[in-house]
C-alpha atoms as a PDB file:
ATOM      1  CA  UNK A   1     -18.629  14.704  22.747  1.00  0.00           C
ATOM      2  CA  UNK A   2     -17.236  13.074  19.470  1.00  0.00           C
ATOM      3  CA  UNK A   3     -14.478  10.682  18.776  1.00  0.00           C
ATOM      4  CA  UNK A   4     -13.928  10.658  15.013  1.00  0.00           C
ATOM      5  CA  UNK A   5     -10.977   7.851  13.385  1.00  0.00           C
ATOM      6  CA  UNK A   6      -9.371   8.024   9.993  1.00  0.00           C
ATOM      7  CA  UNK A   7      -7.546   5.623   8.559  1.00  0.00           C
ATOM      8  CA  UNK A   8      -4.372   6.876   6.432  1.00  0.00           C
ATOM      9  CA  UNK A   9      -2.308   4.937   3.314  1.00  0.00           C
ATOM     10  CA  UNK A  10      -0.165   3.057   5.304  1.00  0.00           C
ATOM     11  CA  UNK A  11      -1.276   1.564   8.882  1.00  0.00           C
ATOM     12  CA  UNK A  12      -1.633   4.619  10.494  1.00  0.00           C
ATOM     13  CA  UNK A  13      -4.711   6.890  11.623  1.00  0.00           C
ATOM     14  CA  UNK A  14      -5.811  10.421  12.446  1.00  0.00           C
ATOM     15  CA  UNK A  15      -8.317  10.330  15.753  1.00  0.00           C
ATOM     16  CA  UNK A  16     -10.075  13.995  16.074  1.00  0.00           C
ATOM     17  CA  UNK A  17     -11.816  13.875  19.713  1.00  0.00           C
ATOM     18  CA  UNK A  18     -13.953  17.164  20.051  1.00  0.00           C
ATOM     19  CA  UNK A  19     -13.123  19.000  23.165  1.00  0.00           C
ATOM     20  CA  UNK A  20     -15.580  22.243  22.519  1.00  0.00           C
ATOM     21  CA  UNK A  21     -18.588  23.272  20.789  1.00  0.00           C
ATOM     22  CA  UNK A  22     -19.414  26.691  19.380  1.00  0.00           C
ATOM     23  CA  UNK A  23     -22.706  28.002  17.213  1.00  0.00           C
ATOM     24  CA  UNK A  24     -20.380  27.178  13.805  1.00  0.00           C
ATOM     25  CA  UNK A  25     -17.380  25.312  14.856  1.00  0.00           C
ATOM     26  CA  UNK A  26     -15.820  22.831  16.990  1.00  0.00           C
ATOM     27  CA  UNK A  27     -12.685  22.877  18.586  1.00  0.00           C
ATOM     28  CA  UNK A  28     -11.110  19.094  18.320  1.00  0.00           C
ATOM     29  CA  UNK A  29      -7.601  17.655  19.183  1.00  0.00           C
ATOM     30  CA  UNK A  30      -5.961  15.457  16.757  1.00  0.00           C
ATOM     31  CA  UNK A  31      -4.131  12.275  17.199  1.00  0.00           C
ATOM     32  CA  UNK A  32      -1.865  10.046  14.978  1.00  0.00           C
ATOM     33  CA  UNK A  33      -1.968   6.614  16.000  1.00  0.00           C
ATOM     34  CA  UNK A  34       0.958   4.749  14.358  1.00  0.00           C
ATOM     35  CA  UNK A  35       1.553   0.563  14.359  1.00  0.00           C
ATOM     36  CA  UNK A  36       4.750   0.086  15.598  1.00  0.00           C
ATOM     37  CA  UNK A  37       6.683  -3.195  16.447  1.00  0.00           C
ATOM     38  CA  UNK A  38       5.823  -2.746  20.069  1.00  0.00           C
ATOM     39  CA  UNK A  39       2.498  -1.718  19.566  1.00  0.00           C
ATOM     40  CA  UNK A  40       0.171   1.573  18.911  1.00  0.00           C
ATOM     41  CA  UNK A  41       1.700   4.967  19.835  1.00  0.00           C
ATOM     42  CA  UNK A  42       0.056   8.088  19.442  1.00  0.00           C
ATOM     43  CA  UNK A  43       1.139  11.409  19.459  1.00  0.00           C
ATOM     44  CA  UNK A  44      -1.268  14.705  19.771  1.00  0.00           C
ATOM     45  CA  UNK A  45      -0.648  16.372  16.437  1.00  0.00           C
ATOM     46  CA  UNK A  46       0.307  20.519  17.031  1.00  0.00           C
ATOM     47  CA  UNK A  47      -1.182  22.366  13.709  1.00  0.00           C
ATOM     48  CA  UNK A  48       0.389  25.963  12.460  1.00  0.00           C
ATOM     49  CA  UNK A  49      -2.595  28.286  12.562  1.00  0.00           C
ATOM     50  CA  UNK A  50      -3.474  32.191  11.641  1.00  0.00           C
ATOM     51  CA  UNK A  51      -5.970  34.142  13.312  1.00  0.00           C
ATOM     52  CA  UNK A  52      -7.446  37.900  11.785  1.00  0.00           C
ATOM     53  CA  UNK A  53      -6.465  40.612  13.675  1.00  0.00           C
ATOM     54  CA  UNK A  54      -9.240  42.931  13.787  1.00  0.00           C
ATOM     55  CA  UNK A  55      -8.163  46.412  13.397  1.00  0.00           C
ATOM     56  CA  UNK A  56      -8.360  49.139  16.646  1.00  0.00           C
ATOM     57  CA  UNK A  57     -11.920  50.558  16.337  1.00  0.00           C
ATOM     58  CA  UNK A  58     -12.500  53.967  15.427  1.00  0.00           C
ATOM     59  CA  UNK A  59     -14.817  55.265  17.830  1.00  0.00           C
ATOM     60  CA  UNK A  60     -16.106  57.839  16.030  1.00  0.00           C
ATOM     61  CA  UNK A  61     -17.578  55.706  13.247  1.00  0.00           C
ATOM     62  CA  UNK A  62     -20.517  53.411  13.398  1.00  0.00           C
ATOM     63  CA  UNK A  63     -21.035  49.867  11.941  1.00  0.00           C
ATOM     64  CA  UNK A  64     -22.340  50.241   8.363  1.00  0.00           C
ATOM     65  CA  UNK A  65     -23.649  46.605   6.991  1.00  0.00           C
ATOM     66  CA  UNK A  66     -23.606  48.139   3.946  1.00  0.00           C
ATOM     67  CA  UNK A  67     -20.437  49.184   3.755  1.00  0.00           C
ATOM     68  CA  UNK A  68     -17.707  47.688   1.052  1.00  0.00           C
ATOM     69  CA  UNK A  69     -13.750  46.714   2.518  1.00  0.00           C
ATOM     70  CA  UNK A  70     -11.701  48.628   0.163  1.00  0.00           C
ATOM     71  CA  UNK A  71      -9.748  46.139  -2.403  1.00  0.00           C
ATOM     72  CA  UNK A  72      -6.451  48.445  -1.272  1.00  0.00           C
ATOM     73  CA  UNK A  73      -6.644  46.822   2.746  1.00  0.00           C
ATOM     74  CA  UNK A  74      -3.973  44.817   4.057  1.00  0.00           C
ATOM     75  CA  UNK A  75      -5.508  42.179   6.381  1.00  0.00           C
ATOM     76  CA  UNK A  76      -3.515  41.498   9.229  1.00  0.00           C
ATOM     77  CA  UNK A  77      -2.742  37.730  10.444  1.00  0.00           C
ATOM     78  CA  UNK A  78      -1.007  36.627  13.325  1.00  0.00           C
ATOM     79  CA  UNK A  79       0.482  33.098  13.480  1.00  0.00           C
ATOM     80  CA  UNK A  80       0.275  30.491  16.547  1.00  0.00           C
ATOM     81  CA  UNK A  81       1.005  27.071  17.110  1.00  0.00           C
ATOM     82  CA  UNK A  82      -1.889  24.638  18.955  1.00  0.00           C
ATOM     83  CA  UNK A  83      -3.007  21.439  19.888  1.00  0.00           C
ATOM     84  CA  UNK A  84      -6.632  22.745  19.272  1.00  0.00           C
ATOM     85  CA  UNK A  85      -7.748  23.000  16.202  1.00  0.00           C
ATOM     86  CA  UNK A  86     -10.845  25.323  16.356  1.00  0.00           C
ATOM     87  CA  UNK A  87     -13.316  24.871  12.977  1.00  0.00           C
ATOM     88  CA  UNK A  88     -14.921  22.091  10.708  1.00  0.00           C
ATOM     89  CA  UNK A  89     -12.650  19.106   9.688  1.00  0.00           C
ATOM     90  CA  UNK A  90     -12.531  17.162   7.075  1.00  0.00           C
ATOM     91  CA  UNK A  91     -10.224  14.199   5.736  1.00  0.00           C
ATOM     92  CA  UNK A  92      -9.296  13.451   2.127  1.00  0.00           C
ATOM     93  CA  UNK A  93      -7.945   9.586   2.150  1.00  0.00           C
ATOM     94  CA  UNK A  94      -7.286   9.724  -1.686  1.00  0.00           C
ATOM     95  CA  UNK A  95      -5.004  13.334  -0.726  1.00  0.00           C
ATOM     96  CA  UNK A  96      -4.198  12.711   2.248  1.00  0.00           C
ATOM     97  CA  UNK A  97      -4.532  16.128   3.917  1.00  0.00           C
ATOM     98  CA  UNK A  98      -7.015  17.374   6.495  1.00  0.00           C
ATOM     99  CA  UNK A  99      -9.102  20.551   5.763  1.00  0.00           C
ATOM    100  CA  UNK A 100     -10.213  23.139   8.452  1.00  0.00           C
ATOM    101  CA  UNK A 101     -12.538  25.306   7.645  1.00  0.00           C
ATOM    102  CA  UNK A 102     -13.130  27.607  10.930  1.00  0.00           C
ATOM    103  CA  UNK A 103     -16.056  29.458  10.075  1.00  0.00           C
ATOM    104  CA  UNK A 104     -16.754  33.584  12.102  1.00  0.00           C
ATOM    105  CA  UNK A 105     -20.535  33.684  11.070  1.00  0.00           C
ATOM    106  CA  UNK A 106     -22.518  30.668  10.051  1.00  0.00           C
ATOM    107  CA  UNK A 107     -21.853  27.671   7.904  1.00  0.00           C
ATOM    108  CA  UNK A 108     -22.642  29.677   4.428  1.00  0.00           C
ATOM    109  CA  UNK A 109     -19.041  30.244   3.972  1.00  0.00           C
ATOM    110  CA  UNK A 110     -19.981  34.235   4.307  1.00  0.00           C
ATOM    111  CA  UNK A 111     -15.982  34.612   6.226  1.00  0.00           C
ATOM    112  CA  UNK A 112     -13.648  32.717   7.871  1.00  0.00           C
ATOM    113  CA  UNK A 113     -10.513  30.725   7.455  1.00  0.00           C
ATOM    114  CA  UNK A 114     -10.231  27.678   5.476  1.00  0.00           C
ATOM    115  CA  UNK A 115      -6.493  25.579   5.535  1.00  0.00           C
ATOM    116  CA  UNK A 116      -5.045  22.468   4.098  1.00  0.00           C
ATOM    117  CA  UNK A 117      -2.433  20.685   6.019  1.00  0.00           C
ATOM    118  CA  UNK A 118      -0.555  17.736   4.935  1.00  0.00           C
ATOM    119  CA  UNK A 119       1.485  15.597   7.285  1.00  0.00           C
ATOM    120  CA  UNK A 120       4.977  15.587   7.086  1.00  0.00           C
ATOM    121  CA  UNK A 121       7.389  13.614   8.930  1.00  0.00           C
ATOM    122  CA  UNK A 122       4.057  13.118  11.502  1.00  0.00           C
ATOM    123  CA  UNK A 123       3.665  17.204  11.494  1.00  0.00           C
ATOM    124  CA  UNK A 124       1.099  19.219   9.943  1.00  0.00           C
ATOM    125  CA  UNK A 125       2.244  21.701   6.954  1.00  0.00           C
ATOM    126  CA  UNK A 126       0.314  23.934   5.453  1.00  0.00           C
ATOM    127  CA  UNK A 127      -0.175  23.756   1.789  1.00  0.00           C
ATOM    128  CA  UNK A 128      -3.151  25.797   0.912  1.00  0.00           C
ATOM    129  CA  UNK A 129      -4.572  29.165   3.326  1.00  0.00           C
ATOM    130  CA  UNK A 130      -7.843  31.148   2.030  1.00  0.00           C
ATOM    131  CA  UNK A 131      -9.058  34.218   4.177  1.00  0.00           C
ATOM    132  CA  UNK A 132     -12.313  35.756   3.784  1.00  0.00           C
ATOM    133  CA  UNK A 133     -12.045  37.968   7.178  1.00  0.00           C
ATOM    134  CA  UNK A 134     -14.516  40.495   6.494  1.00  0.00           C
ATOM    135  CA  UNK A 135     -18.012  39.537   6.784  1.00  0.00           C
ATOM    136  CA  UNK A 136     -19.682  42.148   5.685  1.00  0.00           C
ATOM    137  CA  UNK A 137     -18.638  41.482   2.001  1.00  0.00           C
ATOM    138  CA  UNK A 138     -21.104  38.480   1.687  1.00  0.00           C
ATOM    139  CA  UNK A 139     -21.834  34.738   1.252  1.00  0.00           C
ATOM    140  CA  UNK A 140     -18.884  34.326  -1.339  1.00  0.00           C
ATOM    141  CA  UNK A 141     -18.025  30.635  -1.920  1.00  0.00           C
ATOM    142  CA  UNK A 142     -14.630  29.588  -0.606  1.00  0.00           C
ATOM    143  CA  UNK A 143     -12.786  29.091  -3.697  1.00  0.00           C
ATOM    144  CA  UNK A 144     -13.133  32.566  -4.115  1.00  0.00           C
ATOM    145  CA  UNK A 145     -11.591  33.604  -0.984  1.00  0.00           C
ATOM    146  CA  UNK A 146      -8.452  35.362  -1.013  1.00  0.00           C
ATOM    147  CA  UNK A 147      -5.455  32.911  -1.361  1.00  0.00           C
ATOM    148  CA  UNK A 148      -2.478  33.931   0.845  1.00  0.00           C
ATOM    149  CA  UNK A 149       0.819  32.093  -0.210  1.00  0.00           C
ATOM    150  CA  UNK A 150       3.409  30.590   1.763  1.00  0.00           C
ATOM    151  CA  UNK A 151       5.748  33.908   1.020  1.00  0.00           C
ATOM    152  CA  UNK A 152       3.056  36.273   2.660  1.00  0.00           C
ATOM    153  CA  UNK A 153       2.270  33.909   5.396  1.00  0.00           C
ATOM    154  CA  UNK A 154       5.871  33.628   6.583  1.00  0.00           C
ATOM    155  CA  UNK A 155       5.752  37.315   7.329  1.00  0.00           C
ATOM    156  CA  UNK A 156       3.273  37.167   9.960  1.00  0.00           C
ATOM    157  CA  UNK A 157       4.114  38.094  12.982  1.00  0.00           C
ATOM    158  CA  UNK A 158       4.159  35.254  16.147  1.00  0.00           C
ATOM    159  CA  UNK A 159       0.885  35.837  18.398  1.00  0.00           C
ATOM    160  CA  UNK A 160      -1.035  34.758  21.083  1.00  0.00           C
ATOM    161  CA  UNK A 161      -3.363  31.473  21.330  1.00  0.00           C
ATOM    162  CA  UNK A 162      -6.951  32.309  21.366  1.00  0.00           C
ATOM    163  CA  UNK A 163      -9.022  31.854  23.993  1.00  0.00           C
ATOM    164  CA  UNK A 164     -12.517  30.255  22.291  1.00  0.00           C
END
């Protein structure tokens, strides 16, 4: 489908090979390639990632697209570990991170997830999560999403991979 290679400070590189398509995203796999002595060696990179947990539906309300999330809601994230890495990449050679920004409903940045990873010690970290998981709150640009630090974050609880 898509083999993409970047090339990293030292003589290293990050190979993203897409594996699945969706309407806004695509799910990739990651590789670092590393120059050793003997040779190239890669490794398939495993990236810490959070996914919304929609609350249980209340069947005795309807969908209103009009209707406001109250400032006073707790969104609820779960945390998982995966070789996929479901979204839109992209790869900042002056930083050095990679940025995934896994839109839920079109590329207008209207909701989704957008994270920062760096690499350390060959492992992805995160160092910046926004969350903008309601959709019905409009097209507001990302920088405006809500920022959720690394204290909040380590309280998630341990879920399930998706199934995309």
């Amino acid at each position: 489908m898509g083999v993409t290679q970047f090339r990293m400070h030292d003589s290293s590189s990050l190979v993203s090979v897409v594996c699945r398509t969706g309407s806004y995203n695509q799910g990739k796999i990651v590789f670092l390639l590393r120059n050793t002595g003997s040779g190239r060696q890669s490794t398939v990179l495993e990236f810490p990632q959070f996914r919304f947990k929609e609350p249980e539906p209340d069947p005795s309300k309807y969908f209103d697209p009009n209707a406001t999330v109250p400032a006073s809601t707790v969104d609820l994230f779960y945390t998982y570990n995966d070789r996929l890495l479901w979204g839109n990449l992209k790869f900042d050679k002056e930083k050095q991170t990679i940025t995934n920004n896994d839109f839920f409903r079109g590329g207008d940045s209207g909701c989704g997830i957008y994270t920062v990873y760096k690499l350390v010690q060959d492992k992805p970290h995160v160092v910046e999560f926004r969350a903008q998981p309601h959709c019905r709150t409009g097209a507001l640009p990302i920088e405006k999403w809500k920022l959720y630090p690394r204290g909040i974050r380590s309280k998630w609880p341990s879920g399930p991979v998706p199934t995309h």
